[in-house]
PDB file of N, CA and C in Angstrom:
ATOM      1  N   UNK A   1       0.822  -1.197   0.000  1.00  0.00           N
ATOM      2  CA  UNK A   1       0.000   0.000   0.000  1.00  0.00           C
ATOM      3  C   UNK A   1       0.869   1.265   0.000  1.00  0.00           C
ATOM      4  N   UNK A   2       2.058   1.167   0.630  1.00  0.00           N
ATOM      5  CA  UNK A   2       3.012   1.889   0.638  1.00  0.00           C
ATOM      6  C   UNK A   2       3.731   2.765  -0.570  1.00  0.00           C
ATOM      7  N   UNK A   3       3.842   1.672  -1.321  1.00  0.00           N
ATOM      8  CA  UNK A   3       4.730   2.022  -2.673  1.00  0.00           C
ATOM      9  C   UNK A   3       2.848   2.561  -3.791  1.00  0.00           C
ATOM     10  N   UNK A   4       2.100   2.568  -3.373  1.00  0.00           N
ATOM     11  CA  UNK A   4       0.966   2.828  -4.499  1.00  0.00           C
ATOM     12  C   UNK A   4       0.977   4.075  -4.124  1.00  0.00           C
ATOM     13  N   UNK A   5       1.110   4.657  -2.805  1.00  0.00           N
ATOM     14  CA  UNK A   5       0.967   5.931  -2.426  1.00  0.00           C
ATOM     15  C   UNK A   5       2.119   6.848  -2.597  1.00  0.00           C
ATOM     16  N   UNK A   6       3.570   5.791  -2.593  1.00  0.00           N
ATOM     17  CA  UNK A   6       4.413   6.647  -3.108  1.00  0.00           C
ATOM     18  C   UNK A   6       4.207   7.035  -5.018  1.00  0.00           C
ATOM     19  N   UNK A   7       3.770   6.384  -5.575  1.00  0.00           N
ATOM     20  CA  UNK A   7       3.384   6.222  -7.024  1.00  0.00           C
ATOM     21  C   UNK A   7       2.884   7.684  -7.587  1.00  0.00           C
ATOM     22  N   UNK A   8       2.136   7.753  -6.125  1.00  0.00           N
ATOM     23  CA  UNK A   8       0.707   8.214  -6.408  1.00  0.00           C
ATOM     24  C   UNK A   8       1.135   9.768  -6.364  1.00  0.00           C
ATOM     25  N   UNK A   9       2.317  10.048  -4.988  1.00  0.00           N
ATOM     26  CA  UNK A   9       2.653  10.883  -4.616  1.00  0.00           C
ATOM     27  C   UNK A   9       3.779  11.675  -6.009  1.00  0.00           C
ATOM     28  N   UNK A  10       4.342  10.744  -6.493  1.00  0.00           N
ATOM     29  CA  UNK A  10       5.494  11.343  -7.347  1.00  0.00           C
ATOM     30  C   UNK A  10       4.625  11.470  -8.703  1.00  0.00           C
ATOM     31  N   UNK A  11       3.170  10.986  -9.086  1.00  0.00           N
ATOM     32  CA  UNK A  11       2.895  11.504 -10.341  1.00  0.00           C
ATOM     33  C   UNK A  11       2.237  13.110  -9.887  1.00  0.00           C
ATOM     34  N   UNK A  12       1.497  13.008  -8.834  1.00  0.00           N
ATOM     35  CA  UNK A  12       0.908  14.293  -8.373  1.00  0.00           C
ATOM     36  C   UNK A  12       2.082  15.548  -8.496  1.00  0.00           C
ATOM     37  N   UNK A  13       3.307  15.184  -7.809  1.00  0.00           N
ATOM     38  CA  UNK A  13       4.806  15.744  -8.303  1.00  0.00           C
ATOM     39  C   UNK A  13       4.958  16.372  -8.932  1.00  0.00           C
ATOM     40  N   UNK A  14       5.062  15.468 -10.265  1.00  0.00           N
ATOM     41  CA  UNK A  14       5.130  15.597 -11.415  1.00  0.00           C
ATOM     42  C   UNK A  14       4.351  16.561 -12.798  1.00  0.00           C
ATOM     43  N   UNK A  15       3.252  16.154 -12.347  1.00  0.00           N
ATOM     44  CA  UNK A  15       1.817  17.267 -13.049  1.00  0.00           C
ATOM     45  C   UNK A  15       2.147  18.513 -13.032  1.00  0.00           C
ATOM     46  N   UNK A  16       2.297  18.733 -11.539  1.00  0.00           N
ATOM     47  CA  UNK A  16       2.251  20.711 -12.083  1.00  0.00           C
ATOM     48  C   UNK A  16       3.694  21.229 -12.796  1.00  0.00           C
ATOM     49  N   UNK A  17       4.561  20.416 -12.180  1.00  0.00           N
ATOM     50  CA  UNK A  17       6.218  20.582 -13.136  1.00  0.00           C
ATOM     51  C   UNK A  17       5.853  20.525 -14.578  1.00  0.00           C
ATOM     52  N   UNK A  18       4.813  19.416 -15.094  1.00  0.00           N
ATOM     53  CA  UNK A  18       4.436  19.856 -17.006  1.00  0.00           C
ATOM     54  C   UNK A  18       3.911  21.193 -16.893  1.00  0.00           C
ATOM     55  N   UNK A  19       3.001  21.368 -16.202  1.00  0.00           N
ATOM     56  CA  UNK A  19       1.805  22.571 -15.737  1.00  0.00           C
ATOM     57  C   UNK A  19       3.298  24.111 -16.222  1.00  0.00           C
ATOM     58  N   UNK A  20       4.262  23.486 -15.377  1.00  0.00           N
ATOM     59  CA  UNK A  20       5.219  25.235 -15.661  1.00  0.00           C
ATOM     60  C   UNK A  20       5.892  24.826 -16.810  1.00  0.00           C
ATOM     61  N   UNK A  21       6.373  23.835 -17.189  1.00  0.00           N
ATOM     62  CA  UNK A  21       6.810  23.479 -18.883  1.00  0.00           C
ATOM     63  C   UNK A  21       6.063  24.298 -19.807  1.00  0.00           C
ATOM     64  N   UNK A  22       4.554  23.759 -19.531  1.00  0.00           N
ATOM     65  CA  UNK A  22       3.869  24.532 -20.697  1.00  0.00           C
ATOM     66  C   UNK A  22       3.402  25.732 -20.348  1.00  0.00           C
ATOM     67  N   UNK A  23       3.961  26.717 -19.367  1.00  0.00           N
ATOM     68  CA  UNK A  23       3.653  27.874 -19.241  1.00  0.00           C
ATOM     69  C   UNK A  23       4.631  28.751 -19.889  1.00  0.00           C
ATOM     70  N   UNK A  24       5.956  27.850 -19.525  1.00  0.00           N
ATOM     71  CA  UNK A  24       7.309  28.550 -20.272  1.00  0.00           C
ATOM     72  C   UNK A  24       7.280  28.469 -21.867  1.00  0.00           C
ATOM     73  N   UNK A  25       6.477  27.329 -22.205  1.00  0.00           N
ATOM     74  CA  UNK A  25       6.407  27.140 -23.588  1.00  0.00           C
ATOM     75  C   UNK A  25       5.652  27.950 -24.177  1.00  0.00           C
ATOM     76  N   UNK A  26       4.467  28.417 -23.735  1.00  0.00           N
ATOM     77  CA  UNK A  26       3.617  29.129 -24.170  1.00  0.00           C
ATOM     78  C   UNK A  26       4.297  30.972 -24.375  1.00  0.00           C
ATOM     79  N   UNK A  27       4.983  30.937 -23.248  1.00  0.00           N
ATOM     80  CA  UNK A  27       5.658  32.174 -23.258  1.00  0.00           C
ATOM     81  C   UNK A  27       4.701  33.062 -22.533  1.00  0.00           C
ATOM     82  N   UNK A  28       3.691  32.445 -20.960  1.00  0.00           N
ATOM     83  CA  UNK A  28       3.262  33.337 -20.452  1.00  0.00           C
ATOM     84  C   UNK A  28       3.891  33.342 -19.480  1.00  0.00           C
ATOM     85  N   UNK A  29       5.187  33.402 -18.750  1.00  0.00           N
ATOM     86  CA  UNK A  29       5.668  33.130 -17.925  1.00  0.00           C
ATOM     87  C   UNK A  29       5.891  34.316 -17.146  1.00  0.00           C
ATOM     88  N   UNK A  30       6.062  35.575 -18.475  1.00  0.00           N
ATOM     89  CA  UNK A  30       6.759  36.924 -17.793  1.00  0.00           C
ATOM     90  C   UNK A  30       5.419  37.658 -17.322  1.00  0.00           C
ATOM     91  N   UNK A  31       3.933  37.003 -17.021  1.00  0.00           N
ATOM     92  CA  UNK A  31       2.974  37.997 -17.032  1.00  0.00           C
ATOM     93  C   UNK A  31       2.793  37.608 -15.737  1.00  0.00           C
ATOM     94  N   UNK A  32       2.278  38.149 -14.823  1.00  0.00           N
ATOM     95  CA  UNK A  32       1.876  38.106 -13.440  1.00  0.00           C
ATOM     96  C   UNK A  32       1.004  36.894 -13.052  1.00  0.00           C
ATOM     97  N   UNK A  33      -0.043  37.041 -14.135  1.00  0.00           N
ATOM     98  CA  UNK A  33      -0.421  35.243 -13.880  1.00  0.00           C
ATOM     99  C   UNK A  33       0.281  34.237 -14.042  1.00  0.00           C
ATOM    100  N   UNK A  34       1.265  34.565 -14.922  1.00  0.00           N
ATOM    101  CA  UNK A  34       2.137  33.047 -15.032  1.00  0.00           C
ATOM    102  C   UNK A  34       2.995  32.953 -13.891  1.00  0.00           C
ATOM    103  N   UNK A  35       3.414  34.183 -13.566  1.00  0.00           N
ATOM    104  CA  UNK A  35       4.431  33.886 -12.669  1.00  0.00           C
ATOM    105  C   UNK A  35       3.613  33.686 -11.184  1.00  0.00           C
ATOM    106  N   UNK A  36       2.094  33.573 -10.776  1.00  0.00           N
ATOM    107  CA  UNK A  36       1.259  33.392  -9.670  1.00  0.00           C
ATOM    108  C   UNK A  36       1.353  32.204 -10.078  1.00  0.00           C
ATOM    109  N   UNK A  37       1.237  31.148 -11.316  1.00  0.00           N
ATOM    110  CA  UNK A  37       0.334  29.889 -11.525  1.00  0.00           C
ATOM    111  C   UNK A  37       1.560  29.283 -11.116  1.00  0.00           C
ATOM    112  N   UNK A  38       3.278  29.989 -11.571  1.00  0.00           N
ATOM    113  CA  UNK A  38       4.377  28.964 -11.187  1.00  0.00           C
ATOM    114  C   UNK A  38       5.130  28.708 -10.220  1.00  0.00           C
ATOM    115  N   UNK A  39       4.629  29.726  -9.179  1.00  0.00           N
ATOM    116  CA  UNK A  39       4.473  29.777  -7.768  1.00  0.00           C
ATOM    117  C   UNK A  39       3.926  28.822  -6.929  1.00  0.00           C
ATOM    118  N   UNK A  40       2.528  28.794  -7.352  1.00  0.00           N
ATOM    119  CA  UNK A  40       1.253  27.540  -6.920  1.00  0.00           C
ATOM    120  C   UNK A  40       1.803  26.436  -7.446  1.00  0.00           C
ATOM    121  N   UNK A  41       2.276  26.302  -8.617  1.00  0.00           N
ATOM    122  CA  UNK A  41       2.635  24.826  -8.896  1.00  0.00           C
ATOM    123  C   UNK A  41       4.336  24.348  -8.389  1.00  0.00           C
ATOM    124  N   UNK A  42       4.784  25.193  -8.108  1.00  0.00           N
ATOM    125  CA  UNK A  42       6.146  24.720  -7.377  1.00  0.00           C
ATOM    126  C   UNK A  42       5.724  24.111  -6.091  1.00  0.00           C
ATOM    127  N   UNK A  43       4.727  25.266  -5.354  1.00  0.00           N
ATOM    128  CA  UNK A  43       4.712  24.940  -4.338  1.00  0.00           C
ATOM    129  C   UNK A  43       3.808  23.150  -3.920  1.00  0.00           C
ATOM    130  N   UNK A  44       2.762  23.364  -4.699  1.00  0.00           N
ATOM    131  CA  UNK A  44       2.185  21.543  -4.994  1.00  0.00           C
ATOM    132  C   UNK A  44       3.228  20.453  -4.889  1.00  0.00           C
ATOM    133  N   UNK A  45       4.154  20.598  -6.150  1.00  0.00           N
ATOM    134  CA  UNK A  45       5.011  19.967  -5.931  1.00  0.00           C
ATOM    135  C   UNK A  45       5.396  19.663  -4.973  1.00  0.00           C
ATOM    136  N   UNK A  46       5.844  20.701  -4.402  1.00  0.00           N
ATOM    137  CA  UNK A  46       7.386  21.009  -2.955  1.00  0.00           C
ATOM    138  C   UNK A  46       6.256  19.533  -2.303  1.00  0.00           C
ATOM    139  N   UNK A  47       5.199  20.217  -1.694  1.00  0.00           N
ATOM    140  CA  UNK A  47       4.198  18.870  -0.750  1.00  0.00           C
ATOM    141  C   UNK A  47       4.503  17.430  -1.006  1.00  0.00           C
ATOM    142  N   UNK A  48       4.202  17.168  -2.352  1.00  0.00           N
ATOM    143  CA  UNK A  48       4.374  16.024  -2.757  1.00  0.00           C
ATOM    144  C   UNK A  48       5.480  15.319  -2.671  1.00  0.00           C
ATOM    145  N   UNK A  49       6.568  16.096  -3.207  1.00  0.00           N
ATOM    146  CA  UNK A  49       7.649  15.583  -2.771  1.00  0.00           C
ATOM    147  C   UNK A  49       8.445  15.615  -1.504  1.00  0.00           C
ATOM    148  N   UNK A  50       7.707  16.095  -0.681  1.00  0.00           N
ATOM    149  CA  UNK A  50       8.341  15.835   0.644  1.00  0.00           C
ATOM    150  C   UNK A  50       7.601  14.789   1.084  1.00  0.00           C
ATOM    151  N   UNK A  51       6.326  14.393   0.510  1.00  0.00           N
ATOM    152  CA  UNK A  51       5.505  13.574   1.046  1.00  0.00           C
ATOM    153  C   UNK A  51       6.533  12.275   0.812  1.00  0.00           C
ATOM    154  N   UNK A  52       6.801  12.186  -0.917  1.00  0.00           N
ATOM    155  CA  UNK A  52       8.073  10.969  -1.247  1.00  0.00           C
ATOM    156  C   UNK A  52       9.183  10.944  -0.444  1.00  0.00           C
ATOM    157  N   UNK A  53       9.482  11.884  -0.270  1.00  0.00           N
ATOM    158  CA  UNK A  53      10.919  12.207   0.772  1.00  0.00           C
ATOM    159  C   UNK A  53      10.560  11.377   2.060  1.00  0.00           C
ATOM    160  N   UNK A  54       9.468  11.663   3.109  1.00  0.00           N
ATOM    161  CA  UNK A  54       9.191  11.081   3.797  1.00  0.00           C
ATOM    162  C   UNK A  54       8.822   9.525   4.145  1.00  0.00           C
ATOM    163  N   UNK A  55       8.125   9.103   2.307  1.00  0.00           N
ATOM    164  CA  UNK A  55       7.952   7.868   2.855  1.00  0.00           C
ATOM    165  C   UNK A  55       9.209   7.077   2.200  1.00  0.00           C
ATOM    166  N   UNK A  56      10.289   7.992   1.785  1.00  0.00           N
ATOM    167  CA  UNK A  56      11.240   6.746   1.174  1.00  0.00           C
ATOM    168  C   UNK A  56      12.186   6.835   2.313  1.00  0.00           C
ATOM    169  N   UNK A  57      12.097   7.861   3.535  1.00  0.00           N
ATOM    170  CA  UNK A  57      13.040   7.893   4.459  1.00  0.00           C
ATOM    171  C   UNK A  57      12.469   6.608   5.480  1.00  0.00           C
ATOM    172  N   UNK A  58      10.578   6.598   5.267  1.00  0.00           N
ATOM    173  CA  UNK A  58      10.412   5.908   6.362  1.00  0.00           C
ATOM    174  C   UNK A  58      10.844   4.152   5.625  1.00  0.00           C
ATOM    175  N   UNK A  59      10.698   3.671   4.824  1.00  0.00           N
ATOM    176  CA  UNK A  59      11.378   2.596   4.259  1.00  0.00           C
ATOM    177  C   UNK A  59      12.784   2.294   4.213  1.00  0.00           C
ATOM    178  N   UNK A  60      13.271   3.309   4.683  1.00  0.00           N
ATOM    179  CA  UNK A  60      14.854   3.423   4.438  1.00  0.00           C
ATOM    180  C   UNK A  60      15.648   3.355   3.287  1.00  0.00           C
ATOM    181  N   UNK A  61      15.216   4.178   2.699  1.00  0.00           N
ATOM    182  CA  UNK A  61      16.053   3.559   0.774  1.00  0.00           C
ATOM    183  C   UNK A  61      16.239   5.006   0.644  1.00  0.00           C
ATOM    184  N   UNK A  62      16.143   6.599   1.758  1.00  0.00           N
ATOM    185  CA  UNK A  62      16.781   7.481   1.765  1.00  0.00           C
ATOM    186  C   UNK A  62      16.737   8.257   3.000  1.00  0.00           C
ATOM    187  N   UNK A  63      18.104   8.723   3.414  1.00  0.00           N
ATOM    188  CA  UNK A  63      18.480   9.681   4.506  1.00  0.00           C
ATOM    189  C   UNK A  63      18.827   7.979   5.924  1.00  0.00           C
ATOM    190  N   UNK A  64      18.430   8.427   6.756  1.00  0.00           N
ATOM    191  CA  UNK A  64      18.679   7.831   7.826  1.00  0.00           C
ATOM    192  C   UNK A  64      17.299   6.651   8.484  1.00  0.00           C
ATOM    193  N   UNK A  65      16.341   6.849   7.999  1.00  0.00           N
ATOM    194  CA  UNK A  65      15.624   5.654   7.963  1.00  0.00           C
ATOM    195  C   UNK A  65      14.689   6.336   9.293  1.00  0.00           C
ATOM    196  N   UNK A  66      14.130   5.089  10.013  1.00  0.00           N
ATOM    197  CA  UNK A  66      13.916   5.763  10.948  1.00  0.00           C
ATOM    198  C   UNK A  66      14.084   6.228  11.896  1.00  0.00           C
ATOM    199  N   UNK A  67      14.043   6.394  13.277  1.00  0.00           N
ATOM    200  CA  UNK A  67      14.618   7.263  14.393  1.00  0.00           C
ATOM    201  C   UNK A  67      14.720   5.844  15.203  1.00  0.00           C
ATOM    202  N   UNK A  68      16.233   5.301  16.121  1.00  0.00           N
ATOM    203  CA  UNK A  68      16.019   4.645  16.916  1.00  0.00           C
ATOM    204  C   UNK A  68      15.484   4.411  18.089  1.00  0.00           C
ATOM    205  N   UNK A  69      14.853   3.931  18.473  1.00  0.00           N
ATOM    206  CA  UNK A  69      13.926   3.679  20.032  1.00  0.00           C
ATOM    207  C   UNK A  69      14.590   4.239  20.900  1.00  0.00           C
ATOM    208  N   UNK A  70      14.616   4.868  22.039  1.00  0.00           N
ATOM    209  CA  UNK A  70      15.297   4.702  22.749  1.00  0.00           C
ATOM    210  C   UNK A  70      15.732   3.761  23.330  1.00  0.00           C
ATOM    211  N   UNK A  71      16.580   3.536  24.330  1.00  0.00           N
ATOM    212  CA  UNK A  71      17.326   2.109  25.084  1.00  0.00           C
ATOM    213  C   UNK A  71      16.040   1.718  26.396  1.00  0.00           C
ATOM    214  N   UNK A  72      15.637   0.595  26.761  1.00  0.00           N
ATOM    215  CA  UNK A  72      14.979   0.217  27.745  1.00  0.00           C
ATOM    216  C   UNK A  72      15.827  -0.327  28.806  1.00  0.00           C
ATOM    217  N   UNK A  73      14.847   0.625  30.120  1.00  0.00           N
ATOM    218  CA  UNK A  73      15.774   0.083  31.142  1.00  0.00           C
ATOM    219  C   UNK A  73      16.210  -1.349  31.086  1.00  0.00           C
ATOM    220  N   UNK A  74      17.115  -1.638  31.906  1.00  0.00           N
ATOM    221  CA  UNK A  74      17.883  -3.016  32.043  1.00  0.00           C
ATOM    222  C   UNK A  74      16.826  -3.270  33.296  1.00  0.00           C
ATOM    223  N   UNK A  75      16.499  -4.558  33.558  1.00  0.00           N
ATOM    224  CA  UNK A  75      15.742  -4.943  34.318  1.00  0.00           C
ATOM    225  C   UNK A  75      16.797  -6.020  35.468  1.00  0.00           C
ATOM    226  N   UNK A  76      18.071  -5.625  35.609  1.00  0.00           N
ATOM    227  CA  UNK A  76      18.468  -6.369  36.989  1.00  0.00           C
ATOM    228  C   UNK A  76      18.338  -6.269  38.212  1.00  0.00           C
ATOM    229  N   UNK A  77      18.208  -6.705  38.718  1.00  0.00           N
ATOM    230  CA  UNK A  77      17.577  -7.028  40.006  1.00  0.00           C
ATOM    231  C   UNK A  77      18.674  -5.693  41.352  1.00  0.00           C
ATOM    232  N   UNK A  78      19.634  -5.463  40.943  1.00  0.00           N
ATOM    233  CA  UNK A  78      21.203  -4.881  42.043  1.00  0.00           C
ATOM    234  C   UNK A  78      19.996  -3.607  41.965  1.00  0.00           C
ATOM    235  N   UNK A  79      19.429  -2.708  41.525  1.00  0.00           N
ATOM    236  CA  UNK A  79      18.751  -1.763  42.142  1.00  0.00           C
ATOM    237  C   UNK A  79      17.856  -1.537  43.229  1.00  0.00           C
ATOM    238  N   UNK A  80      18.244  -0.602  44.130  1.00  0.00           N
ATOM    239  CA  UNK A  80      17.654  -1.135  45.756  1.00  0.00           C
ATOM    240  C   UNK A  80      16.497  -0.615  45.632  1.00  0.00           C
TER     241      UNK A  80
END
């Protein structure tokens, strides 16, 4: 279920990055709406891909994986 949501997460990604392709292509980029729409769509992105960031850290296949437990007390008996 993991990897469908990462799937899911990197095409969502992906979309608005065409979204500013074809804004640059079009050549509305220098007008105030383009440069509002490529704002909004960076920022979509940015989400998404932190969303991937997150779940490929929590799988461990990037950064440090997850956070170790802390240590549990030792349970020997010498404590008065």
């Amino acid at each position: 279920m993991r990897s469908v949501m990462l799937l899911i997460s990197i095409l969502l990604g992906l979309t608005p990055l065409a979204g500013i392709g074809w804004i640059i292509y079009t050549g509305t980029m220098t007008t105030v709406d383009g440069l509002f729409e490529i704002l909004i769509m960076l920022s979509i992105s940015g989400v998404f891909f932190l969303n991937v960031f997150w779940e490929l850290r929590d799988q461990g296949l990037f950064g440090k994986g997850k956070a170790a437990e802390p240590a549990k007390p030792s349970s020997s008996s010498d404590e008065g």
